[in-house]
C-alpha atoms as a PDB file:
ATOM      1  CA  UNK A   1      -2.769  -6.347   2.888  1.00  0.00           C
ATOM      2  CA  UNK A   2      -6.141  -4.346   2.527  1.00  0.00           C
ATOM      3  CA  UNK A   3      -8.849  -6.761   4.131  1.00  0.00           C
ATOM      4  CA  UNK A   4     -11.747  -5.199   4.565  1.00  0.00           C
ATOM      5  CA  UNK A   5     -13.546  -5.575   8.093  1.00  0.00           C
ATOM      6  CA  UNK A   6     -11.084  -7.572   8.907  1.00  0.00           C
ATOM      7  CA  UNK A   7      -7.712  -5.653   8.661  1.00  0.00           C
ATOM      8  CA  UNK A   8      -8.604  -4.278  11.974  1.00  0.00           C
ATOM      9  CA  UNK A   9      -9.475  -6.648  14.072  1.00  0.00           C
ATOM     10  CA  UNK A  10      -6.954  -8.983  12.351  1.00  0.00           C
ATOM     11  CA  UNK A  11      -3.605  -6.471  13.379  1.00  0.00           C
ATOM     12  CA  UNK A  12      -5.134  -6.314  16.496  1.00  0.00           C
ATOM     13  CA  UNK A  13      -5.229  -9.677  17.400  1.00  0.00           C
ATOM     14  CA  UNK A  14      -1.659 -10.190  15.785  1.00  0.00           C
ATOM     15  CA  UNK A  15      -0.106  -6.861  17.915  1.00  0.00           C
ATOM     16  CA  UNK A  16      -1.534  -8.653  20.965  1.00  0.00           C
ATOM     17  CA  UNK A  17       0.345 -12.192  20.138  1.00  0.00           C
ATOM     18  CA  UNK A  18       3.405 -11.099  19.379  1.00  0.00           C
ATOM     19  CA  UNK A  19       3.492  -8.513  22.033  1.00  0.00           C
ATOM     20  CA  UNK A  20       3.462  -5.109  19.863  1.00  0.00           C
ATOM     21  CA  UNK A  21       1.819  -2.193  20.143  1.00  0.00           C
ATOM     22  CA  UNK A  22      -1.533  -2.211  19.385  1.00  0.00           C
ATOM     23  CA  UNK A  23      -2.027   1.698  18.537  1.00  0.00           C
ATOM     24  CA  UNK A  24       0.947   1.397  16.024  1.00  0.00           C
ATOM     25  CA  UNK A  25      -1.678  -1.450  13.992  1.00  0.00           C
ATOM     26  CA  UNK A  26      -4.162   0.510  14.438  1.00  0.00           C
ATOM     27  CA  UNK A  27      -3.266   3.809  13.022  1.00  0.00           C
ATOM     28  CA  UNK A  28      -2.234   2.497   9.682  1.00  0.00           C
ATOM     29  CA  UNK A  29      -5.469   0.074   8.918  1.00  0.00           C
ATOM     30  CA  UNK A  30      -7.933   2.754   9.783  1.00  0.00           C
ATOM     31  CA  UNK A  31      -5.771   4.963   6.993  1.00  0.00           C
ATOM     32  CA  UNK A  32      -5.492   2.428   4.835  1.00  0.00           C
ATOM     33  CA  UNK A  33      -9.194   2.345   5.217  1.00  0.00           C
ATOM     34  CA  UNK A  34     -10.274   5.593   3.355  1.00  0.00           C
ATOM     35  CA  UNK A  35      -6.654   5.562   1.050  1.00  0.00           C
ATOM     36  CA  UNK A  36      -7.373   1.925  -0.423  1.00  0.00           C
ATOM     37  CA  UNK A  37      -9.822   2.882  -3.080  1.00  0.00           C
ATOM     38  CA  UNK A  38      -7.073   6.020  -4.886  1.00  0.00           C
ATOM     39  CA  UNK A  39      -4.702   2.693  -4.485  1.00  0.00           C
ATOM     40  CA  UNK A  40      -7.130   0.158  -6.286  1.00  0.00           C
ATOM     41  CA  UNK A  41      -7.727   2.787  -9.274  1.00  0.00           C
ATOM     42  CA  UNK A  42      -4.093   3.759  -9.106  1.00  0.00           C
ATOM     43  CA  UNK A  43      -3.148   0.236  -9.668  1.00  0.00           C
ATOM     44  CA  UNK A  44      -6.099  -0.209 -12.306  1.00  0.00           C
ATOM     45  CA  UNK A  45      -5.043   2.726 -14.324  1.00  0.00           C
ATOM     46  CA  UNK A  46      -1.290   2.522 -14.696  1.00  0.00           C
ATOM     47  CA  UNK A  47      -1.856  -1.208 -15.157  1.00  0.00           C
ATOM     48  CA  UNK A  48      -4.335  -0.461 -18.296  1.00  0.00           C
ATOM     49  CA  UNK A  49      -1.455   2.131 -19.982  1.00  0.00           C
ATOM     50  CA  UNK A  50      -0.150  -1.264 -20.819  1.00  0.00           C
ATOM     51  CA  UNK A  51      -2.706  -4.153 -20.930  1.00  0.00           C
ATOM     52  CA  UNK A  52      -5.623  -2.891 -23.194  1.00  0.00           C
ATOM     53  CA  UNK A  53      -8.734  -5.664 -22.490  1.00  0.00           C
ATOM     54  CA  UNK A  54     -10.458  -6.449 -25.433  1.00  0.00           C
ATOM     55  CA  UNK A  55     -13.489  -7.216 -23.185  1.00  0.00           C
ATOM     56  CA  UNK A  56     -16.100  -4.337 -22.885  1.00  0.00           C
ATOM     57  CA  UNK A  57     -18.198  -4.079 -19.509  1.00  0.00           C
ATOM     58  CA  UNK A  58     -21.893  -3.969 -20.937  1.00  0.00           C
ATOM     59  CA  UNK A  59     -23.529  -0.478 -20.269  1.00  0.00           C
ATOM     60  CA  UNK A  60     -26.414  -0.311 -18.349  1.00  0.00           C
ATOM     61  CA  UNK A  61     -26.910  -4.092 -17.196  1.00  0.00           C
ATOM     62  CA  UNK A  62     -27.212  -3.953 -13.785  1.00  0.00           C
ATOM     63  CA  UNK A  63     -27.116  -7.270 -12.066  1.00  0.00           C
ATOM     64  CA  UNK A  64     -26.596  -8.503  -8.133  1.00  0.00           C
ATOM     65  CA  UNK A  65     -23.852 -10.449  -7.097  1.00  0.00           C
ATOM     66  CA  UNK A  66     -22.540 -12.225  -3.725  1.00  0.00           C
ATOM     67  CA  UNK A  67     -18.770 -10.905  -2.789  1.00  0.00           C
ATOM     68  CA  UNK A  68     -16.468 -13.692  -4.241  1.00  0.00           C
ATOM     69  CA  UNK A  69     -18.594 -13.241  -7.160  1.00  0.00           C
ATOM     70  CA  UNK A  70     -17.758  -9.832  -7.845  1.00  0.00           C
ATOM     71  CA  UNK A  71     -14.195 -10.510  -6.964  1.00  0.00           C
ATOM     72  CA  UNK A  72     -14.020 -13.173  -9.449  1.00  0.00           C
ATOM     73  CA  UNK A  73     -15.627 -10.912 -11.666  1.00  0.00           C
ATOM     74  CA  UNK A  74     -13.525  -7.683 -11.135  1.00  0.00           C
ATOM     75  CA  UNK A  75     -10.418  -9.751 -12.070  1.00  0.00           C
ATOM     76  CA  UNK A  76     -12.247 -11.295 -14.718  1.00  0.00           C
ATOM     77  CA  UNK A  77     -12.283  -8.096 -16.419  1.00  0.00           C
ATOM     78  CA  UNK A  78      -9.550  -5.953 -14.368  1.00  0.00           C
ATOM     79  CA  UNK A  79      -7.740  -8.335 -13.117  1.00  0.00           C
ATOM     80  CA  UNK A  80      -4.371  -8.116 -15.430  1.00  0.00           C
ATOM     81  CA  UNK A  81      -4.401  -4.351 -15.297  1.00  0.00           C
ATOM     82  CA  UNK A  82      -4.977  -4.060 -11.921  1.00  0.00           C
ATOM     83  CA  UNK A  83      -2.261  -6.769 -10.944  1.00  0.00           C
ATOM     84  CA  UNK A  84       0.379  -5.925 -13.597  1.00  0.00           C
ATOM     85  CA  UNK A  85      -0.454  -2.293 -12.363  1.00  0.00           C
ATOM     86  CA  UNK A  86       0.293  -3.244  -8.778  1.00  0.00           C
ATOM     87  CA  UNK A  87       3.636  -5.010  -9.099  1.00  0.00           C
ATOM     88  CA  UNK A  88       4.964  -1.121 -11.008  1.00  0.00           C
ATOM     89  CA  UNK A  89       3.331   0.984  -8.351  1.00  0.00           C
ATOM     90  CA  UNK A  90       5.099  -1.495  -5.833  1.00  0.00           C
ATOM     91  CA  UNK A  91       8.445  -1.517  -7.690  1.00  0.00           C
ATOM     92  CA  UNK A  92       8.695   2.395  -7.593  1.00  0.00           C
ATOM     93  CA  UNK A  93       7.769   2.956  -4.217  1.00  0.00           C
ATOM     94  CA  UNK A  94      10.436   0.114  -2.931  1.00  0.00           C
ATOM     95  CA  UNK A  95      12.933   1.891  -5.153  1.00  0.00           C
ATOM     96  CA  UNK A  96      11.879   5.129  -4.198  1.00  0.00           C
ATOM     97  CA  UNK A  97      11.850   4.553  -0.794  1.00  0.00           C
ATOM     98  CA  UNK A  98      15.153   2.652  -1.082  1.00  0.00           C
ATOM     99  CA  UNK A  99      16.858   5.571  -2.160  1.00  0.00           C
ATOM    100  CA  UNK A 100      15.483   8.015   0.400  1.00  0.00           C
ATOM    101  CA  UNK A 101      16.561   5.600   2.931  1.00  0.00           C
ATOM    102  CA  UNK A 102      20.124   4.889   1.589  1.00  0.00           C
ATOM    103  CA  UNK A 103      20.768   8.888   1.391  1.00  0.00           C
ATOM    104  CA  UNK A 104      19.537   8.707   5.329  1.00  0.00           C
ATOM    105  CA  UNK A 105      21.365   6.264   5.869  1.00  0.00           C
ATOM    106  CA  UNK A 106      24.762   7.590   4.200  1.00  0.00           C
ATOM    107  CA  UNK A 107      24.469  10.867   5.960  1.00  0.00           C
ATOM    108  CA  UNK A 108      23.386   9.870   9.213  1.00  0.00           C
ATOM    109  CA  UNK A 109      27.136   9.922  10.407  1.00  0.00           C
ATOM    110  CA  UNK A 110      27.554  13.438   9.560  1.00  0.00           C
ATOM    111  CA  UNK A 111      24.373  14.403  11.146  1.00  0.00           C
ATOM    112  CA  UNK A 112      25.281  12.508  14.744  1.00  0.00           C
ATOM    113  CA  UNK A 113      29.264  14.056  14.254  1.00  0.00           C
ATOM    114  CA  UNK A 114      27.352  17.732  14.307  1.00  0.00           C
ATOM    115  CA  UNK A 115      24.867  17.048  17.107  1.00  0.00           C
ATOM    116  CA  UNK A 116      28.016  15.721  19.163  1.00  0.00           C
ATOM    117  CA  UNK A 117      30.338  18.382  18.444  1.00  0.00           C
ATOM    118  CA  UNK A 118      28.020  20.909  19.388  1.00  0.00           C
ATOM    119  CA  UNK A 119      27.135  19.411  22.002  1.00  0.00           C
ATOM    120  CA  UNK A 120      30.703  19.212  23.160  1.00  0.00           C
ATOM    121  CA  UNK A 121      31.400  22.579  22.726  1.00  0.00           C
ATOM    122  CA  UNK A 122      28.122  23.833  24.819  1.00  0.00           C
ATOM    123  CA  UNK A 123      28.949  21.204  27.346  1.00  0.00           C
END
């Protein structure tokens, strides 16, 4: 889960508990640091092909708000969109990725059979 400033530290302190690695934690949160935003508007926009809000963000108003006020605010106004949005991006990739993995899966006993007969014949 995307926690900013605290993703980090967070997997760090969990790899250390439970006795993982550390570096295999790390690598993903500090990616997931600069690919989170294309994920949040990713989410936002395929969520919005199918919730239109009838709520209109005023142009020009600037105003200045703590952090769990803007959160409350973003799904205020995004917050359907961006959630119903989630759940289909997170759908396809578990089906996608079910499928590539089934197909690995499925031929992985004809890849081992070649490596071992030609490794029997060479050996």
């Amino acid at each position: 889960m995307p926690l900013p400033g605290i993703n980090l530290p967070l997997g760090m302190l969990l790899a250390k508990l439970l006795r993982l690695s550390i570096l295999a934690t790390t690598i993903p949160a500090l990616l997931l640091t600069y690919v989170s935003p294309f994920i949040y508007l990713m989410n936002y926009k395929t969520g919005a092909l199918f919730i239109s809000s009838s709520e209109k963000h005023p142009k020009g108003f600037e105003y200045d708000l703590s952090f769990w006020d803007k959160v409350v605010d973003f799904f205020a106004h995004a917050g359907p969109a961006y959630l119903l949005g989630s759940l289909i991006n997170a759908l396809m990739a578990a089906g996608i990725s079910y499928i590539i993995f089934l197909v690995i899966y499925r031929n992985s006993n004809k890849l081992f059979k070649n490596k071992e007969s030609t490794e029997s014949t060479h050996g």
